[in-house]
Protein backbone atom coordinates (compact mmCIF):
# COMPACT_ATOMS: atom_id res chain seq x y z
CA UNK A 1 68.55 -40.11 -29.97
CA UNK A 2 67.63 -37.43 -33.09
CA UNK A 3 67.00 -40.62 -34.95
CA UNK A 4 64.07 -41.59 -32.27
CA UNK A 5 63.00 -37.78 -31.74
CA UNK A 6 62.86 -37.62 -35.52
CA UNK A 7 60.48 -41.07 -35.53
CA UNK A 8 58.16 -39.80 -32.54
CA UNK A 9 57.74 -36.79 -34.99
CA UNK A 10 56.77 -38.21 -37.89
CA UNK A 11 54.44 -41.04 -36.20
CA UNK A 12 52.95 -38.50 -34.03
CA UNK A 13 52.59 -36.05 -37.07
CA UNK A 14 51.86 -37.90 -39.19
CA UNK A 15 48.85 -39.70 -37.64
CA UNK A 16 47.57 -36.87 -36.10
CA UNK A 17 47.05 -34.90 -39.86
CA UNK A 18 45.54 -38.12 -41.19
CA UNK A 19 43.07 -38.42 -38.40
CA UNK A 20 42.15 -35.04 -38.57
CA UNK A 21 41.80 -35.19 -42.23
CA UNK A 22 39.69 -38.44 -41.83
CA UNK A 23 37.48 -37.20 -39.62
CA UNK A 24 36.04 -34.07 -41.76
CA UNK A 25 35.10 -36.93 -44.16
CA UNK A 26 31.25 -36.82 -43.13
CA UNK A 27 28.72 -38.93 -45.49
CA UNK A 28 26.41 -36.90 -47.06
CA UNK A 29 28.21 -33.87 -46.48
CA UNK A 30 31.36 -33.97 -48.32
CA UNK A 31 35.06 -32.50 -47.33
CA UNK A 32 35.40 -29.36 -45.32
CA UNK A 33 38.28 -28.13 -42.33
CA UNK A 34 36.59 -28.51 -39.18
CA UNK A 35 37.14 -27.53 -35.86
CA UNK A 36 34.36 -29.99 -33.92
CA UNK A 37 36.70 -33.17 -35.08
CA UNK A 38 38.86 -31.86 -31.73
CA UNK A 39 35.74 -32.40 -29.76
CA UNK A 40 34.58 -35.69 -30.44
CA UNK A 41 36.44 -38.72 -28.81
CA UNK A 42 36.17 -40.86 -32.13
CA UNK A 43 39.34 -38.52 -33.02
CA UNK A 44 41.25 -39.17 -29.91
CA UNK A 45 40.49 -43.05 -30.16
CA UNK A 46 41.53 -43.33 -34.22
CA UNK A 47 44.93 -41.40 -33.41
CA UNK A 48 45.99 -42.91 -30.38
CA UNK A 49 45.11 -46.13 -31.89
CA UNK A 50 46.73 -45.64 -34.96
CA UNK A 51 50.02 -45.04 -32.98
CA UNK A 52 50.24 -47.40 -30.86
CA UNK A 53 49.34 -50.16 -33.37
CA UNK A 54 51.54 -48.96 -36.21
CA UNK A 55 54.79 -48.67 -32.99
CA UNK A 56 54.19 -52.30 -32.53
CA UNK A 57 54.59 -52.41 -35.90
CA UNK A 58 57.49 -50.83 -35.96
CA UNK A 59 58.81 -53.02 -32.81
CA UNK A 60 58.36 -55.76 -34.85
CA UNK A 61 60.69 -54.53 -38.03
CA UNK A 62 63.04 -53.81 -35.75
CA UNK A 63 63.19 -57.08 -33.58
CA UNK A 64 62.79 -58.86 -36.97
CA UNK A 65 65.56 -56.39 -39.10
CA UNK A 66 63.46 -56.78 -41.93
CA UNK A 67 63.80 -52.85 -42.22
CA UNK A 68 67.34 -53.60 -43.52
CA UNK A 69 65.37 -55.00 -46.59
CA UNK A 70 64.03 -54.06 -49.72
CA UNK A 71 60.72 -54.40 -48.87
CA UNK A 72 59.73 -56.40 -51.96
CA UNK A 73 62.41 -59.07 -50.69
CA UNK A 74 60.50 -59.59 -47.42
CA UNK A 75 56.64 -58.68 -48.68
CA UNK A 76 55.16 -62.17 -47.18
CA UNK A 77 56.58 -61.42 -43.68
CA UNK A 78 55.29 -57.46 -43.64
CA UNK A 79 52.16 -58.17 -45.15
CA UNK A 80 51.08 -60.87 -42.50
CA UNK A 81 52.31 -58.08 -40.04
CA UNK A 82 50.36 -55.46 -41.58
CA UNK A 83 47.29 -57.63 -41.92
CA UNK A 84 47.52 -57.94 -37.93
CA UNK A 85 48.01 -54.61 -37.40
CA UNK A 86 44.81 -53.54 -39.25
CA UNK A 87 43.01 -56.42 -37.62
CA UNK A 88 44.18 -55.36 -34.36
CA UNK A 89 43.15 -51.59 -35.02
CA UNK A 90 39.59 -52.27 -36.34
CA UNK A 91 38.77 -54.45 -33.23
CA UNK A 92 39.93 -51.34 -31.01
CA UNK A 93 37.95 -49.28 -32.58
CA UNK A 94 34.65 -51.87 -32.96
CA UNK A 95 35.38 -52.23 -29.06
CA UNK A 96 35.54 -48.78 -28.63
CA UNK A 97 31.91 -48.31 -30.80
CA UNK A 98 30.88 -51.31 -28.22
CA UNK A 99 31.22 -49.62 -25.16
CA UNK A 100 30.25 -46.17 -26.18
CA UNK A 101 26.91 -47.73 -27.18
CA UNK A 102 26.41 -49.36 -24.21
CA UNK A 103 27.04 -53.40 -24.92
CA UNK A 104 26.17 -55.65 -27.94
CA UNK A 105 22.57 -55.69 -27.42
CA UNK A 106 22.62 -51.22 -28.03
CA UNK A 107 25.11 -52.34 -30.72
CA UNK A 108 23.58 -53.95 -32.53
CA UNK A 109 20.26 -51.56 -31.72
CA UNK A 110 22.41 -49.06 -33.10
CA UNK A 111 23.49 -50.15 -35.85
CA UNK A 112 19.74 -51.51 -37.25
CA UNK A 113 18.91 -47.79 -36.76
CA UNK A 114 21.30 -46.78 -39.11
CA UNK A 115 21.32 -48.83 -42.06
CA UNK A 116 17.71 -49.74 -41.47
CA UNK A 117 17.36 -53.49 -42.13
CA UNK A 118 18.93 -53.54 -45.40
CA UNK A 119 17.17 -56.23 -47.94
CA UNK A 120 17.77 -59.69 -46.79
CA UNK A 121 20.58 -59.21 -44.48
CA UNK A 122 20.50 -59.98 -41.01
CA UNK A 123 22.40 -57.55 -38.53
CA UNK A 124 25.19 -59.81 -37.69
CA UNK A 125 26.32 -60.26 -41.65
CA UNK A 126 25.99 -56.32 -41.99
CA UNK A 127 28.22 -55.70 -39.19
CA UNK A 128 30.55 -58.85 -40.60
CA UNK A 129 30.44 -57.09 -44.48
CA UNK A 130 31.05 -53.71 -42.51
CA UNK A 131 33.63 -55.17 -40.42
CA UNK A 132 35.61 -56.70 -43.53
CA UNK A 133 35.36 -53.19 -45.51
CA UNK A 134 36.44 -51.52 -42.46
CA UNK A 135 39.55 -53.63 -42.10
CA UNK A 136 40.32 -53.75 -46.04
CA UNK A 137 40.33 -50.12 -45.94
CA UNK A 138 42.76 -49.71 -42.52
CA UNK A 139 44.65 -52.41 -43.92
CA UNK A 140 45.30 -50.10 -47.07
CA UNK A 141 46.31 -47.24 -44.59
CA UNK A 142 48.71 -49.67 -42.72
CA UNK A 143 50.12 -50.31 -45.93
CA UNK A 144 50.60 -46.88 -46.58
CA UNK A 145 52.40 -46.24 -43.48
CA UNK A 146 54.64 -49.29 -44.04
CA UNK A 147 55.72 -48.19 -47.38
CA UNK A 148 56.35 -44.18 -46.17
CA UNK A 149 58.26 -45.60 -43.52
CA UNK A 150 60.41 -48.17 -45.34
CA UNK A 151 60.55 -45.18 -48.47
CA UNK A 152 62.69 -42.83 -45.63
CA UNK A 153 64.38 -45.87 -44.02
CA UNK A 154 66.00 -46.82 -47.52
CA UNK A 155 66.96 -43.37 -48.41
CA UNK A 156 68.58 -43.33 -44.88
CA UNK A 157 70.91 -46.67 -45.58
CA UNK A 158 71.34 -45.13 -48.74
CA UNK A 159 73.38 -42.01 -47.25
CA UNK A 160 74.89 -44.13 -44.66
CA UNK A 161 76.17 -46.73 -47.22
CA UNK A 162 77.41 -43.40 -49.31
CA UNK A 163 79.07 -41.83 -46.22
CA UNK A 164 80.95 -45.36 -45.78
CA UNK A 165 82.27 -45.22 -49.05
CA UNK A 166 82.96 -41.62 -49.10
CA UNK A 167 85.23 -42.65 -45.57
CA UNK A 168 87.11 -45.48 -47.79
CA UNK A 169 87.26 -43.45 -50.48
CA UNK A 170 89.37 -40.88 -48.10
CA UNK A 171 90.97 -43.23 -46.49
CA UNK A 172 92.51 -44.32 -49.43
CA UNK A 173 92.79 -40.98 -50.58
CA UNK A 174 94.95 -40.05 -47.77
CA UNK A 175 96.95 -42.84 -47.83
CA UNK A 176 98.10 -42.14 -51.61
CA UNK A 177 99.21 -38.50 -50.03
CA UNK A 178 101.19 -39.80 -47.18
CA UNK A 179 103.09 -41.37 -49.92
CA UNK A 180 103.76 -39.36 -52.15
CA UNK A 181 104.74 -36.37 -50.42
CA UNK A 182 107.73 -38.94 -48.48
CA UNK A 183 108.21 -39.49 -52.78
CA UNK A 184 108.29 -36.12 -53.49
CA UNK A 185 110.71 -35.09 -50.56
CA UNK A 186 112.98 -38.13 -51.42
CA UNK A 187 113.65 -36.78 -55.06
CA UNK A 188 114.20 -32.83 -53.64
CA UNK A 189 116.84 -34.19 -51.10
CA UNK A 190 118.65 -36.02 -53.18
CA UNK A 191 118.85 -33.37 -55.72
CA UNK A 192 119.92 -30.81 -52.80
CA UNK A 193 122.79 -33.88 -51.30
CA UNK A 194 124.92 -33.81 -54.42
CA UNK A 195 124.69 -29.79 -54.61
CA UNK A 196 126.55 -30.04 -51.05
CA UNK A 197 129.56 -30.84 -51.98
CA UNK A 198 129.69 -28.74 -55.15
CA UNK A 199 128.31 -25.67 -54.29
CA UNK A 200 127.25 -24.91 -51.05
CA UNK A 201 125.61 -21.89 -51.44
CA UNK A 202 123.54 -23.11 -53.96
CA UNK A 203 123.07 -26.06 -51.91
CA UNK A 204 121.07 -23.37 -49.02
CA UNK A 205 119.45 -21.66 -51.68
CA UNK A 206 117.80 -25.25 -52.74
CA UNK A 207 116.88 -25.46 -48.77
CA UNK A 208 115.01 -22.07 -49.01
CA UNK A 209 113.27 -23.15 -51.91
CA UNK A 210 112.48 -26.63 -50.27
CA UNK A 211 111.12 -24.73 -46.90
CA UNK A 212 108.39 -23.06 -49.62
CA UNK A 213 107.64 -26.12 -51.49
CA UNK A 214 106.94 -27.58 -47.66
CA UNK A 215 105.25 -24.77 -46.80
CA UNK A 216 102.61 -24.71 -49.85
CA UNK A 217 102.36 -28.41 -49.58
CA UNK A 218 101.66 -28.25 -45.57
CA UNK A 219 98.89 -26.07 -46.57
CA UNK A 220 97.20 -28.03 -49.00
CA UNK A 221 97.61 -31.35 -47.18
CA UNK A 222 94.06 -31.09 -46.03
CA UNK A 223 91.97 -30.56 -49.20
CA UNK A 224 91.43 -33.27 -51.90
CA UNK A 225 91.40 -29.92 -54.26
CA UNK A 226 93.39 -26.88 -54.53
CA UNK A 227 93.45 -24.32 -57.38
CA UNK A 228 95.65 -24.88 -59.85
CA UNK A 229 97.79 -21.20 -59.31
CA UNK A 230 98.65 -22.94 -55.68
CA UNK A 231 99.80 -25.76 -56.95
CA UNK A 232 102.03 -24.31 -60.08
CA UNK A 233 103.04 -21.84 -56.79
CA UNK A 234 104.70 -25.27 -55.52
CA UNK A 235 105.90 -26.75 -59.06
CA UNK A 236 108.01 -23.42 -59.65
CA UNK A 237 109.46 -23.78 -56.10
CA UNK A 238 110.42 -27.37 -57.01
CA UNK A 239 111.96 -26.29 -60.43
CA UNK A 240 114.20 -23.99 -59.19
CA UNK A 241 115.28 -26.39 -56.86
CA UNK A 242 116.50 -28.83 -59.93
CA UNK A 243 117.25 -25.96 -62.02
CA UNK A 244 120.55 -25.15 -58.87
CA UNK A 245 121.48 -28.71 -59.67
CA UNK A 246 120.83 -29.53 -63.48
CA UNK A 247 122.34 -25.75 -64.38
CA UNK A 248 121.80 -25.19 -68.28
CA UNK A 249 120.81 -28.85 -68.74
CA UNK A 250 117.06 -27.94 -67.56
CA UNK A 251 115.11 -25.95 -69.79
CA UNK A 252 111.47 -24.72 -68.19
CA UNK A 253 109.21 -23.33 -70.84
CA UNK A 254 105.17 -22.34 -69.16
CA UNK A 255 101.82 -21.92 -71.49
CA UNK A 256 99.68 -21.10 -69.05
CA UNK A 257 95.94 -19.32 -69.58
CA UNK A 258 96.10 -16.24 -67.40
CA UNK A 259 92.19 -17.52 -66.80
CA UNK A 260 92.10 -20.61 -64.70
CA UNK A 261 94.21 -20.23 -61.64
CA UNK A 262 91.85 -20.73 -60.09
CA UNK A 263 90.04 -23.83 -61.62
CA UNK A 264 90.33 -26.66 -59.09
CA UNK A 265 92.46 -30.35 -59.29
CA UNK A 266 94.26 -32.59 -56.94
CA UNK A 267 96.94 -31.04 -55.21
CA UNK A 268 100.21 -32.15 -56.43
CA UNK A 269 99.33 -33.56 -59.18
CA UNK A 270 101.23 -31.33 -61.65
CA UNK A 271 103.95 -32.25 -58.95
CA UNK A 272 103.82 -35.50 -59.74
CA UNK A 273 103.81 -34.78 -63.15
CA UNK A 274 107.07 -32.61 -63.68
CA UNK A 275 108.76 -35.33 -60.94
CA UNK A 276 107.92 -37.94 -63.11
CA UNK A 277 109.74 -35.86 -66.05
CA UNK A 278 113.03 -35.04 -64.50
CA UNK A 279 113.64 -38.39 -63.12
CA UNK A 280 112.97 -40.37 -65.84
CA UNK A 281 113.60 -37.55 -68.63
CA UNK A 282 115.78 -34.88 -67.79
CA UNK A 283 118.64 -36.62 -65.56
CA UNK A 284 118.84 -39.43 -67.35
CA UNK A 285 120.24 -37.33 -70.41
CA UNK A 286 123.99 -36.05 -70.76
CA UNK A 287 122.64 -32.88 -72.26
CA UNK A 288 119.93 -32.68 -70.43
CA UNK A 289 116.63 -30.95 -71.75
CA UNK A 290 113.71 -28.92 -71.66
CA UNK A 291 110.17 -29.81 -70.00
CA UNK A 292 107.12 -27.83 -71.29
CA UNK A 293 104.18 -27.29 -68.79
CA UNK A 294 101.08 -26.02 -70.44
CA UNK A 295 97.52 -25.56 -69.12
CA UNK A 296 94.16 -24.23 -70.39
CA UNK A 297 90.09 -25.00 -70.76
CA UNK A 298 89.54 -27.03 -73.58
CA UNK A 299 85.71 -26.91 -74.10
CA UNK A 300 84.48 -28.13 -70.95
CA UNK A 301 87.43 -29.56 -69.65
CA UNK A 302 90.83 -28.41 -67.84
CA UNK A 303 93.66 -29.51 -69.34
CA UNK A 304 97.06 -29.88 -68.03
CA UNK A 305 100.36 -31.51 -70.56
CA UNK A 306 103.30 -31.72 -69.17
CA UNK A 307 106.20 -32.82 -72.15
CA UNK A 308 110.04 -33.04 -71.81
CA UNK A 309 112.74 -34.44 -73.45
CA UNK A 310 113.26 -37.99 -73.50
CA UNK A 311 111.50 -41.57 -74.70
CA UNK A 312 108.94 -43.79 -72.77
CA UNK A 313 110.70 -47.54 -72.59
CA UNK A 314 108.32 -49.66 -74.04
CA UNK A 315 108.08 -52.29 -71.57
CA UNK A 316 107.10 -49.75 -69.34
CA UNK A 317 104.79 -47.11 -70.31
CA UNK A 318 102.94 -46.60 -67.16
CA UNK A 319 105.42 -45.25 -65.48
CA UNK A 320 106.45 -45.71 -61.54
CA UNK A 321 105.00 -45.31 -58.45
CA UNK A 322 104.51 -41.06 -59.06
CA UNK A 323 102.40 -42.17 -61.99
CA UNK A 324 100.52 -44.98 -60.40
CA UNK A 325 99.50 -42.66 -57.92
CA UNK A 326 98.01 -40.27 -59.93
CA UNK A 327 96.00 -42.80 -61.89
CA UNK A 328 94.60 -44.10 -58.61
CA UNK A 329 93.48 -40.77 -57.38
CA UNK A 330 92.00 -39.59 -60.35
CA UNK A 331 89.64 -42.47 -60.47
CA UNK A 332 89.09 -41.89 -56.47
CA UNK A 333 88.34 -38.13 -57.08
CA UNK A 334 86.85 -38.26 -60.73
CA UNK A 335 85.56 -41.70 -61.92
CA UNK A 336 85.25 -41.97 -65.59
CA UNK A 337 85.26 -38.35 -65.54
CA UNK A 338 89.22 -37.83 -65.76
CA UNK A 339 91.80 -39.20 -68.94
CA UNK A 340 95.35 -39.54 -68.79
CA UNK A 341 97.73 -40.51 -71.06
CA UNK A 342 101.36 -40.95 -71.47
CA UNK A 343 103.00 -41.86 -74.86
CA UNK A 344 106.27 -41.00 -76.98
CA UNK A 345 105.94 -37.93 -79.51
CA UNK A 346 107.17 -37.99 -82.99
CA UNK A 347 109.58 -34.89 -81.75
CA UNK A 348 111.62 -37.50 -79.49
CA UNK A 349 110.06 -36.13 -75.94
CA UNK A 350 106.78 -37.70 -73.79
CA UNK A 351 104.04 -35.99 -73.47
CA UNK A 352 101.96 -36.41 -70.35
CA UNK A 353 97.94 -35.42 -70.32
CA UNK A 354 95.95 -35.11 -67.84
CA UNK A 355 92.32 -33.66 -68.59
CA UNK A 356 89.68 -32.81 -65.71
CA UNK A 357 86.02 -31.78 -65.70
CA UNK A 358 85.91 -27.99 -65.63
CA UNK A 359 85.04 -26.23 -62.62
């Protein structure tokens, strides 16, 4: 329905400006803004001509979906339309002249009065020459309309095809949250099932701390970006969680710029991140270790690095599903626009980058 009101205003708009602009084209007397065009029925017959020719036009681009087209990939089939169209619109109007003047006979009467006989032509080949520049020149307007119209109809498929792949794009956006935040909950349970048994009272202060992790993450579920003080809000709830079970053998250490908490990124990325590090890192490691989170603008990007203590096996650098995640998101969110890397360091920890476009 707004897609027909908005085509009813633009064809009825639209033709009415150009008739009325038309029609204060006099010969011999140049351009000017009339008002007397509104009183003479030559203005009534062009516009309401116009219309209805160019909507059969437009019936058949829609019966024939060749609106769905670039138009150069279906030019034979529109311009045999549009050559119709303008035939169909000068005989209208030659009718129209026809009648006014009273039949053929006044016609052509009429017409010898104007041009006067011109040298060597006889008053049927005038009005035939006249005829033929009249229809060359609506045919040009025709053409005019067709390319307006197929001009707004592209940039229309355009957003539609852009809104479809922003939906995908979501969709599999969405998707990658509902599992990681099972991933995420998976690792903080089993880290708070083996305090249980040990220490039970640590074992309800690692609930607590869960409930706030839930809560942040609850509350970020619904945005594709968060700033980054929310999400180290949820990280430091999460690392006091594995600092009740790991004890002395987890080390936290933050470099943080006081200045971007509130530059945007995914939520739970840095999550993901410092999961990735104490799973593979950390608890794999007797003596456990230290993981250093560190985040700041770095010319006109953000920057995040998150690097503990242990080694990257070599056969498999990419990391698990935590890591694969992120990757996939990033390129959802960010294109080419996001790096990140994950290698060994020469000081026998990993180091995990992730850099962002600055916002």
């Amino acid at each position: 329905m707004k897609i027909r009101y908005r085509y009813w205003a633009c064809q009825l708009g639209g033709w009415g400006l150009f008739t009325y602009l038309w029609n204060n084209i006099r010969s011999g007397e140049g351009f000017a803004f009339r008002t007397d065009v509104f009183g003479d029925t030559d203005f009534y017959s062009a516009y309401f001509i116009g219309v209805l020719a160019t909507h059969l036009l437009y019936l058949y681009l829609r019966k024939q979906q060749l609106q769905r087209y670039r138009l150069g990939a279906v030019f034979m089939k529109v311009w045999g339309a549009v050559t119709l169209s303008s035939l169909l619109i000068v005989l209208w109007l030659t009718g129209i002249s026809i009648a006014e003047d009273g039949g053929w006979n006044s016609f052509f009467a009429s017409v010898d009065k104007t041009l006067g006989k011109p040298g060597g032509l006889g008053t049927r080949t005038t009005i035939g020459l006249i005829f033929l520049l009249v229809w060359f020149v609506w045919h040009l307007v025709v053409w005019g309309w067709v390319i307006l119209y197929f001009s707004l109809l592209q940039g229309r498929f355009k957003r539609i095809e852009l809104e479809n792949e922003n939906r995908l794009k979501q969709a599999e956006l969405d998707n990658l949250k509902t599992k990681l935040n099972p991933h995420f909950l998976f690792n903080a349970l089993s880290s708070i099932r083996s305090l249980i048994g040990e220490n039970p009272e640590r074992a309800q202060q690692a609930v607590a701390e869960l409930a706030e992790v839930l809560r942040s993450a609850m509350l970020a579920e619904h945005h594709q970006l968060i700033p980054f003080g929310k999400e180290l809000e949820v990280v430091q709830h999460y690392l006091a969680i594995e600092k009740i079970r790991f004890e002395e053998r987890l080390n936290v250490h933050y470099t943080i710029d006081p200045n971007i908490h509130q530059q945007t990124m995914p939520p739970m990325l840095l999550q993901t991140l410092v999961e990735n590090a104490i799973k593979h890192g950390i608890s794999k490691l007797a003596a456990g270790g230290e993981i250093r989170i560190a985040a700041a603008l770095e010319g006109k990007q953000f920057v995040l690095r998150v690097e503990n203590t242990g080694r990257v096996p070599e056969e498999r650098p990419g990391g698990g599903f935590g890591i694969q995640g992120t990757l996939k998101r990033l390129a959802l969110l960010y294109g080419d626009k996001a790096f990140f890397t994950l290698h060994n360091t020469a000081q026998q920890t990993v180091c995990a980058t992730v850099k962002l476009p600055a916002a």
